[in-house]
PDB file of N, CA and C in Angstrom:
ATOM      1  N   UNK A   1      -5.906 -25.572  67.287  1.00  0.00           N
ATOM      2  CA  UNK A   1      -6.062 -26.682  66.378  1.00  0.00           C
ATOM      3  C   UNK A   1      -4.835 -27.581  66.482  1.00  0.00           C
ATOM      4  N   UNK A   2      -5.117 -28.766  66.641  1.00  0.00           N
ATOM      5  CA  UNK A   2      -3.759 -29.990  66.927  1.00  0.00           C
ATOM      6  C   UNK A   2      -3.316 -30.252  65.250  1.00  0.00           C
ATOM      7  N   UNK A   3      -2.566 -31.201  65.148  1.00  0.00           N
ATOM      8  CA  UNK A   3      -1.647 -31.163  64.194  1.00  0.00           C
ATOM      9  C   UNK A   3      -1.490 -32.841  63.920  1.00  0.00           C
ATOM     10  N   UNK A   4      -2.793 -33.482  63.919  1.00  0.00           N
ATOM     11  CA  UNK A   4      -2.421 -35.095  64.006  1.00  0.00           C
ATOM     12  C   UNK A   4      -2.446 -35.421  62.467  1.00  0.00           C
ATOM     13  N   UNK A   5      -2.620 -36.883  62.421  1.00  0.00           N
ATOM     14  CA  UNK A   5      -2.707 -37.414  61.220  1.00  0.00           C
ATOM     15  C   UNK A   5      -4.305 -37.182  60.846  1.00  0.00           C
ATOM     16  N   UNK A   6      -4.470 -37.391  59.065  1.00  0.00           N
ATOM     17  CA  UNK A   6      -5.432 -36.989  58.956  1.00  0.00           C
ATOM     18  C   UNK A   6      -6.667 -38.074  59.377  1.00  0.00           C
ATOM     19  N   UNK A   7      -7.717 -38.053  59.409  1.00  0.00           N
ATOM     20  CA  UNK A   7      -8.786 -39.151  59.709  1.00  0.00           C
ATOM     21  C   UNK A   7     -10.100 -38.009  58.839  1.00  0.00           C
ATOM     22  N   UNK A   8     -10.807 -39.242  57.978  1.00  0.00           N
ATOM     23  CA  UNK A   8     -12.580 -39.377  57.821  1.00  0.00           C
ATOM     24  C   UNK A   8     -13.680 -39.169  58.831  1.00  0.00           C
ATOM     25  N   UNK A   9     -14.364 -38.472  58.490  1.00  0.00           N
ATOM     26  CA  UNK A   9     -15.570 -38.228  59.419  1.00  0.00           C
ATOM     27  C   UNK A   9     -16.854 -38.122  58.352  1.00  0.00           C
ATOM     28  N   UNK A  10     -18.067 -38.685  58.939  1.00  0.00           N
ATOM     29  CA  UNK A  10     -18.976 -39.025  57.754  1.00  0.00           C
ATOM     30  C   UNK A  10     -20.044 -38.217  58.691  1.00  0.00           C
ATOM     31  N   UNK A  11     -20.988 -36.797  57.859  1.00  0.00           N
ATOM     32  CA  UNK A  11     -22.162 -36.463  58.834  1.00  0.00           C
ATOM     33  C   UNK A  11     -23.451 -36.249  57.687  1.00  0.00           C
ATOM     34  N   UNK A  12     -24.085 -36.924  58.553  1.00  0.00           N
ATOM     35  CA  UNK A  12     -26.005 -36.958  57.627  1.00  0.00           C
ATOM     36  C   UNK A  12     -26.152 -35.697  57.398  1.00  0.00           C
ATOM     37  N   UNK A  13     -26.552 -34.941  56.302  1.00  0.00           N
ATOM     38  CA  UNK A  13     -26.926 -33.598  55.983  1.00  0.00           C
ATOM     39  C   UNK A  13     -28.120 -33.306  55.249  1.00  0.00           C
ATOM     40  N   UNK A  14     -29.201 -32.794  55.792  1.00  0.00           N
ATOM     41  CA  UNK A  14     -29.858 -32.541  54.080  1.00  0.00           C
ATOM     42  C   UNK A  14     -29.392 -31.975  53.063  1.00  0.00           C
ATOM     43  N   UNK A  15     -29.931 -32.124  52.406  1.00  0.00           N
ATOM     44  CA  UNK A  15     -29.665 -31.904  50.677  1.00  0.00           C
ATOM     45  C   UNK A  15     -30.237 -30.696  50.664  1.00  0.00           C
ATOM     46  N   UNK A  16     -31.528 -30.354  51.387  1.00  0.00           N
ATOM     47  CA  UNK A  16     -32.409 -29.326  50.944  1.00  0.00           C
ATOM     48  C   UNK A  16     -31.978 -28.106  51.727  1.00  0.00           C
ATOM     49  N   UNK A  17     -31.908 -28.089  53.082  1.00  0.00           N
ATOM     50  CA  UNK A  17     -31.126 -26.892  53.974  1.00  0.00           C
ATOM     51  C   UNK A  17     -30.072 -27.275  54.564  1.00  0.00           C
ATOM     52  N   UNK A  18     -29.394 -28.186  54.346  1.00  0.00           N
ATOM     53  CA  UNK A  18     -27.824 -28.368  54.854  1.00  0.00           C
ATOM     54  C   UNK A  18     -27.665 -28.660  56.307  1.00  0.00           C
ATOM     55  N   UNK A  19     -28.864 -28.492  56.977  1.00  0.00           N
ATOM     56  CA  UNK A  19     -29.222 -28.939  58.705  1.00  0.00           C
ATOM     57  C   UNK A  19     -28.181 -30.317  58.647  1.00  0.00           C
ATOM     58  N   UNK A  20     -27.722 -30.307  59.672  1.00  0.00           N
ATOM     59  CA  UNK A  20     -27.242 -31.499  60.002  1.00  0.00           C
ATOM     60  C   UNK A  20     -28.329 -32.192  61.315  1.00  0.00           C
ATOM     61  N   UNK A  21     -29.030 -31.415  61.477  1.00  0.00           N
ATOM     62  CA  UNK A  21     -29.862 -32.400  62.039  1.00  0.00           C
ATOM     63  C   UNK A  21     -31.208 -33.443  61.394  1.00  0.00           C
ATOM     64  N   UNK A  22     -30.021 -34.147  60.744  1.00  0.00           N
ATOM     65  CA  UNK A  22     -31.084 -35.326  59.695  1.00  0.00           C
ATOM     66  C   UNK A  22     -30.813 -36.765  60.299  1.00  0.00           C
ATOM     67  N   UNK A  23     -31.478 -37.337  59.524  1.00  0.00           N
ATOM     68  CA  UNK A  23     -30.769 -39.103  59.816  1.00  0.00           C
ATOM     69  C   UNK A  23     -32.094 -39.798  59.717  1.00  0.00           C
ATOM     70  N   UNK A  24     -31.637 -41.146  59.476  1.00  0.00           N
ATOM     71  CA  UNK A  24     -32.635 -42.586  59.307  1.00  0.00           C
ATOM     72  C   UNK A  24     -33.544 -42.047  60.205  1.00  0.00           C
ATOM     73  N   UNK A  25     -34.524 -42.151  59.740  1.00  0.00           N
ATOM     74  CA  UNK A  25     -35.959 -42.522  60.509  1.00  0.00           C
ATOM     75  C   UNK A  25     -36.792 -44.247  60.400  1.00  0.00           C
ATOM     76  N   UNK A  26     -36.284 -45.096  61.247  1.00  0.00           N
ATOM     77  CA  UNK A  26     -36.088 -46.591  61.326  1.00  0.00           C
ATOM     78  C   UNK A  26     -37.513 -46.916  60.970  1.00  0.00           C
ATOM     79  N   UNK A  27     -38.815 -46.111  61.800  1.00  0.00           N
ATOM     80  CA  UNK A  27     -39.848 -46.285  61.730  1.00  0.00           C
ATOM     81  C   UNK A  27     -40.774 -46.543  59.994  1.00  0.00           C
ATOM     82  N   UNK A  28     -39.809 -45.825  59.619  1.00  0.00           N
ATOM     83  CA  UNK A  28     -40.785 -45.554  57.811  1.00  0.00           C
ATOM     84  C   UNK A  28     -39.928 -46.123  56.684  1.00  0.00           C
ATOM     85  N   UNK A  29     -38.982 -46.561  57.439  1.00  0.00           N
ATOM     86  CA  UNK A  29     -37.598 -47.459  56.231  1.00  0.00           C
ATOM     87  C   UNK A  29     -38.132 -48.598  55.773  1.00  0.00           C
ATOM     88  N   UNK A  30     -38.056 -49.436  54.559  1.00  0.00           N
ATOM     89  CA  UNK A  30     -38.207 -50.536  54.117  1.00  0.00           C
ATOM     90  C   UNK A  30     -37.370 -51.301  53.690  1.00  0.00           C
ATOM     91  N   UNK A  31     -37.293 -52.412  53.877  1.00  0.00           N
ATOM     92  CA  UNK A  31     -35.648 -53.181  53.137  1.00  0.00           C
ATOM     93  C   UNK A  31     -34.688 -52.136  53.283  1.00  0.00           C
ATOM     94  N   UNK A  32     -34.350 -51.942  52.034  1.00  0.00           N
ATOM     95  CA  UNK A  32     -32.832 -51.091  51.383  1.00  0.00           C
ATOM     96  C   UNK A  32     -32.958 -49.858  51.466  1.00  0.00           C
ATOM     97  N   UNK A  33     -34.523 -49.670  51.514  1.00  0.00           N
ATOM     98  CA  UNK A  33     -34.652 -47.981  51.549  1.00  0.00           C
ATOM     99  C   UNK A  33     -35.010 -47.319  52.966  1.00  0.00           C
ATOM    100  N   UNK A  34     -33.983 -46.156  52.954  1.00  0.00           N
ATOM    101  CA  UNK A  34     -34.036 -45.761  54.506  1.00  0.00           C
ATOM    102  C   UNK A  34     -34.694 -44.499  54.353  1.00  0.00           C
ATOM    103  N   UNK A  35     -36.008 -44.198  54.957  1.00  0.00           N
ATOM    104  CA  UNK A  35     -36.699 -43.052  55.003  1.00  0.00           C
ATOM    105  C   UNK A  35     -35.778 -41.733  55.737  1.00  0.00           C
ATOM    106  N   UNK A  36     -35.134 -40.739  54.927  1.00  0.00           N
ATOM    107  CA  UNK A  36     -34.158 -40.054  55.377  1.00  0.00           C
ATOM    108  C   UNK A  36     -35.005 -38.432  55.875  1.00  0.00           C
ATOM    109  N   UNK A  37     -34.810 -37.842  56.995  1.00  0.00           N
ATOM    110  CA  UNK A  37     -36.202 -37.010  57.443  1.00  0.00           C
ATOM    111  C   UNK A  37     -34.761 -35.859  58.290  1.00  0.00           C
ATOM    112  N   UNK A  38     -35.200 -34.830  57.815  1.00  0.00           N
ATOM    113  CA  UNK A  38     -34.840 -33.346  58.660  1.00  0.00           C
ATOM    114  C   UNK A  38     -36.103 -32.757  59.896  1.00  0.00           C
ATOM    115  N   UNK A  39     -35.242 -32.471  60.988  1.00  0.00           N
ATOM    116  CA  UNK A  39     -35.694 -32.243  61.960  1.00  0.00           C
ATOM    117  C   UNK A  39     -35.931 -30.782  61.813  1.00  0.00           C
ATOM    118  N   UNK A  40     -34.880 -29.857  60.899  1.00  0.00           N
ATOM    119  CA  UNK A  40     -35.255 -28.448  60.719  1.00  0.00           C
ATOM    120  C   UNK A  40     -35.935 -27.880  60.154  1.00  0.00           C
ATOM    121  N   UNK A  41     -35.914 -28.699  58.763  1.00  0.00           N
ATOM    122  CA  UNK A  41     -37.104 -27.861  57.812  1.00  0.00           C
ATOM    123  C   UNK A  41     -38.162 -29.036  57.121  1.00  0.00           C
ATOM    124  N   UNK A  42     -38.191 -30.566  57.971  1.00  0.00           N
ATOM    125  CA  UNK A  42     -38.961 -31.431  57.453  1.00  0.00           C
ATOM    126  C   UNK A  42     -39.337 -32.134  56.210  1.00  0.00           C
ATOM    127  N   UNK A  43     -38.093 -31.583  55.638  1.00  0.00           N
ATOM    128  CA  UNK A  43     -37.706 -32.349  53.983  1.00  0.00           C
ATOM    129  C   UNK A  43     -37.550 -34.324  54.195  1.00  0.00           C
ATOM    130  N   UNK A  44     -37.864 -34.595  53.649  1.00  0.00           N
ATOM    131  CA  UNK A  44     -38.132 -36.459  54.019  1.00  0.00           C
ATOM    132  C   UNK A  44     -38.032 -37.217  52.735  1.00  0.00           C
ATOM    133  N   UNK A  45     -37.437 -37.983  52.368  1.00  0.00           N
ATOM    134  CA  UNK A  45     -37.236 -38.766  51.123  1.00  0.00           C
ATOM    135  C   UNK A  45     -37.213 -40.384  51.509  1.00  0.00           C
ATOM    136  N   UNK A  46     -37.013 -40.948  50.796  1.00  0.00           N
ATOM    137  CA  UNK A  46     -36.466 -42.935  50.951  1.00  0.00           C
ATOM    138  C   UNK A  46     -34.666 -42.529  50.005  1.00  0.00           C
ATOM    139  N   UNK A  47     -34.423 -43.545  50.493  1.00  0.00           N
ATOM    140  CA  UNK A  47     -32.817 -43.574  49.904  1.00  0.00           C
ATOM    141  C   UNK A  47     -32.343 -44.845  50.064  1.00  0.00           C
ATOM    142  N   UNK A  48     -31.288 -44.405  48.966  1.00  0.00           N
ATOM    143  CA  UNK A  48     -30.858 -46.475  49.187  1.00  0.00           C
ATOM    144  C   UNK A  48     -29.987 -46.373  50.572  1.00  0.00           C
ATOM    145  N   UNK A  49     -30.432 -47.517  51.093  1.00  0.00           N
ATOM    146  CA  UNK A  49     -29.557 -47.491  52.541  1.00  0.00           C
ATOM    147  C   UNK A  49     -28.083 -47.714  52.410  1.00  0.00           C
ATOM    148  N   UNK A  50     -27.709 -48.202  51.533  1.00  0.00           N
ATOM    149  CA  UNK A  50     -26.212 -48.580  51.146  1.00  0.00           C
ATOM    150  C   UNK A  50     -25.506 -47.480  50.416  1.00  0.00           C
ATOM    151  N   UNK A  51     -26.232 -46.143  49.962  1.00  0.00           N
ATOM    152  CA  UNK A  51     -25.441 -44.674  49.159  1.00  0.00           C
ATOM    153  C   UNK A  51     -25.584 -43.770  49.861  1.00  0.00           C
ATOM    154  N   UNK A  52     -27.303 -43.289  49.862  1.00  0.00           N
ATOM    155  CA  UNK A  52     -27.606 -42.071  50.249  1.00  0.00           C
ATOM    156  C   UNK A  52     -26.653 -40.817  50.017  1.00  0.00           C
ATOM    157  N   UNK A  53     -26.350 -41.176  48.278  1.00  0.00           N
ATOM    158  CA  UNK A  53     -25.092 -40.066  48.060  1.00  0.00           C
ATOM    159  C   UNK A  53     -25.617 -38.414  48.901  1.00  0.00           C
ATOM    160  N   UNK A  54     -26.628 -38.100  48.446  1.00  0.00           N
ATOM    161  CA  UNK A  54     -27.472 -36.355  48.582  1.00  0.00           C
ATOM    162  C   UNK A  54     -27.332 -36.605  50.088  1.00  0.00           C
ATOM    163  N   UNK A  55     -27.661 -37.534  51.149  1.00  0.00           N
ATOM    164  CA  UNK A  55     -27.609 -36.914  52.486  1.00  0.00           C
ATOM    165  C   UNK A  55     -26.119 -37.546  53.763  1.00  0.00           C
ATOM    166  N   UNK A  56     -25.297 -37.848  52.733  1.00  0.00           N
ATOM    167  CA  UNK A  56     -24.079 -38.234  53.630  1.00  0.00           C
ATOM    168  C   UNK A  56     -22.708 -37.304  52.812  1.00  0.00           C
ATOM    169  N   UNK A  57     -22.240 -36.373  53.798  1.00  0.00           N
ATOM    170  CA  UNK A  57     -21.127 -35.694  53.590  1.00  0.00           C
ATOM    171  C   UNK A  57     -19.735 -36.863  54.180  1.00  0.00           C
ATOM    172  N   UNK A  58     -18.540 -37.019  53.700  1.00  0.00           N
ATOM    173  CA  UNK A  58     -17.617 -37.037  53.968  1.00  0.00           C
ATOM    174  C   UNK A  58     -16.494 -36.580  53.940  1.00  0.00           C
ATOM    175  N   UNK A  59     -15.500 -36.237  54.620  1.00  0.00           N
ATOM    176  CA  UNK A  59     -14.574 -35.050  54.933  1.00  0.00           C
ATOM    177  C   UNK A  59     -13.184 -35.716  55.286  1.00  0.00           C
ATOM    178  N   UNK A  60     -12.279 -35.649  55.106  1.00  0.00           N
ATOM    179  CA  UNK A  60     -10.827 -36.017  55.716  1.00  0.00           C
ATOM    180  C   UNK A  60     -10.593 -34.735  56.392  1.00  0.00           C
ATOM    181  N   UNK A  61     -10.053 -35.229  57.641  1.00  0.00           N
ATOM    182  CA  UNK A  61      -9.530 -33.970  58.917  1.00  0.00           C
ATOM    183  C   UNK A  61      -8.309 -33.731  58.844  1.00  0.00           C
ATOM    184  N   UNK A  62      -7.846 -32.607  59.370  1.00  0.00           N
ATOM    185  CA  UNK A  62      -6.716 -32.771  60.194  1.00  0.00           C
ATOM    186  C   UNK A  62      -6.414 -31.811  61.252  1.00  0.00           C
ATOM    187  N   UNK A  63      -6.556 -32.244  62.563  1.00  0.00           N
ATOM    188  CA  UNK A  63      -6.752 -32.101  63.698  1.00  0.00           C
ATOM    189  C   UNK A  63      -8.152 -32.398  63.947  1.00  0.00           C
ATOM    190  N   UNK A  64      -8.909 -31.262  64.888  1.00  0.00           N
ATOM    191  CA  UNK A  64      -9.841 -31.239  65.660  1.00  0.00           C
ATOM    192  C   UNK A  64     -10.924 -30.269  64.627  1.00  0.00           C
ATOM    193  N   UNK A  65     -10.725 -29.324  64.098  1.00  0.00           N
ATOM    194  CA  UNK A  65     -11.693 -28.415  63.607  1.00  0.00           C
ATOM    195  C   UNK A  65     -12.170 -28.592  62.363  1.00  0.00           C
ATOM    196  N   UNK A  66     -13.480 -28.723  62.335  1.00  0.00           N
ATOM    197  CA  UNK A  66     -14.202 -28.781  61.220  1.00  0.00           C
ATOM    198  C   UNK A  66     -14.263 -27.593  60.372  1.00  0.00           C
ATOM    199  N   UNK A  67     -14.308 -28.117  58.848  1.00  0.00           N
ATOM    200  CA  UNK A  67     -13.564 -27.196  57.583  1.00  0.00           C
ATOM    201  C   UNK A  67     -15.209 -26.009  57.383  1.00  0.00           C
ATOM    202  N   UNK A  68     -15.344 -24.934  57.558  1.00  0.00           N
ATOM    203  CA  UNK A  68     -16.635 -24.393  56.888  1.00  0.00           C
ATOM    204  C   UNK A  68     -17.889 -24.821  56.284  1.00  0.00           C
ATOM    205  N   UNK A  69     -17.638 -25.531  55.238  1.00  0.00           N
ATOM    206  CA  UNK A  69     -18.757 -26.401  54.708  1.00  0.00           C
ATOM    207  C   UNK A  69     -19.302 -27.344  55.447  1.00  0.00           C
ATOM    208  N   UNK A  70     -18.724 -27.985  56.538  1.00  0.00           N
ATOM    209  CA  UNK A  70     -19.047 -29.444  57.616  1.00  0.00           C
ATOM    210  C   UNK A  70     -19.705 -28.946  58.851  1.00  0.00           C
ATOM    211  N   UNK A  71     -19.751 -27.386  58.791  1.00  0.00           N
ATOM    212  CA  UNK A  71     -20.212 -26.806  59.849  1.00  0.00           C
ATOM    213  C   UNK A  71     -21.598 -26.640  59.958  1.00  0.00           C
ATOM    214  N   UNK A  72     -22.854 -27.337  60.805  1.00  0.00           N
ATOM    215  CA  UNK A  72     -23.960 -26.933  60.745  1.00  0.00           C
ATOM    216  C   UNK A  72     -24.453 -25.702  60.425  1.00  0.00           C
ATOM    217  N   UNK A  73     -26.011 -25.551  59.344  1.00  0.00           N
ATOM    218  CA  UNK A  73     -26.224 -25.041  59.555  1.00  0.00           C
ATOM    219  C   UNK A  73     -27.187 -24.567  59.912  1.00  0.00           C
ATOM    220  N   UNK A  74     -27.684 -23.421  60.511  1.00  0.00           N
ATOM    221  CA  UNK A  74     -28.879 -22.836  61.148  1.00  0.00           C
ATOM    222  C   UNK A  74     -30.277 -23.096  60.096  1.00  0.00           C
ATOM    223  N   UNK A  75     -31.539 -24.061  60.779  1.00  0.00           N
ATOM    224  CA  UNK A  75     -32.405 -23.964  59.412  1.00  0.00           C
ATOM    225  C   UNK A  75     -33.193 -23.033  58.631  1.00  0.00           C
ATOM    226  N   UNK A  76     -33.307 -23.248  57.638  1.00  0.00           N
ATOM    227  CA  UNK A  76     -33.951 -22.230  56.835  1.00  0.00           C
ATOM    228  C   UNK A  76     -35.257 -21.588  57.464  1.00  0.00           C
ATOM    229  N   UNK A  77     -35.882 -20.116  57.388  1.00  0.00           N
ATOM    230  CA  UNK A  77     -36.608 -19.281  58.302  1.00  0.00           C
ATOM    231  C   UNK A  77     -37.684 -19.262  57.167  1.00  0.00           C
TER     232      UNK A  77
END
């Protein structure tokens, strides 16, 4: 693990299983609201495109390694 200054990193998460494999789905968005869709366990909502408090984590670093909680996880079975 390096030893730099700290820096922000912002990752789409669901709310419902914590998958980080989420994000805008452009196709079903309207105006302000961004149809927010999991690839793991298919949880799907609208959100304001400008908050989306429930599916955007943000984190301050320092170095290279991501803290436990920022760490994907495996989807729900």
């Amino acid at each position: 693990m390096s030893c730099g200054p700290p820096h922000v990193i912002r990752l789409v998460r669901c709310p419902e299983c914590g998958s980080t494999k989420a994000g805008v789905d452009e196709a079903r968005s309207v105006a302000t609201l961004d149809w927010m869709q999991c690839d793991d366990c298919d949880h799907g909502e609208f959100a304001n495109s400008h908050e989306r408090f429930d599916w955007n984590v943000k984190s301050e670093l320092i170095g290279d390694e991501l803290p436990e909680y920022l760490k994907p996880h495996p989807a729900r079975i």
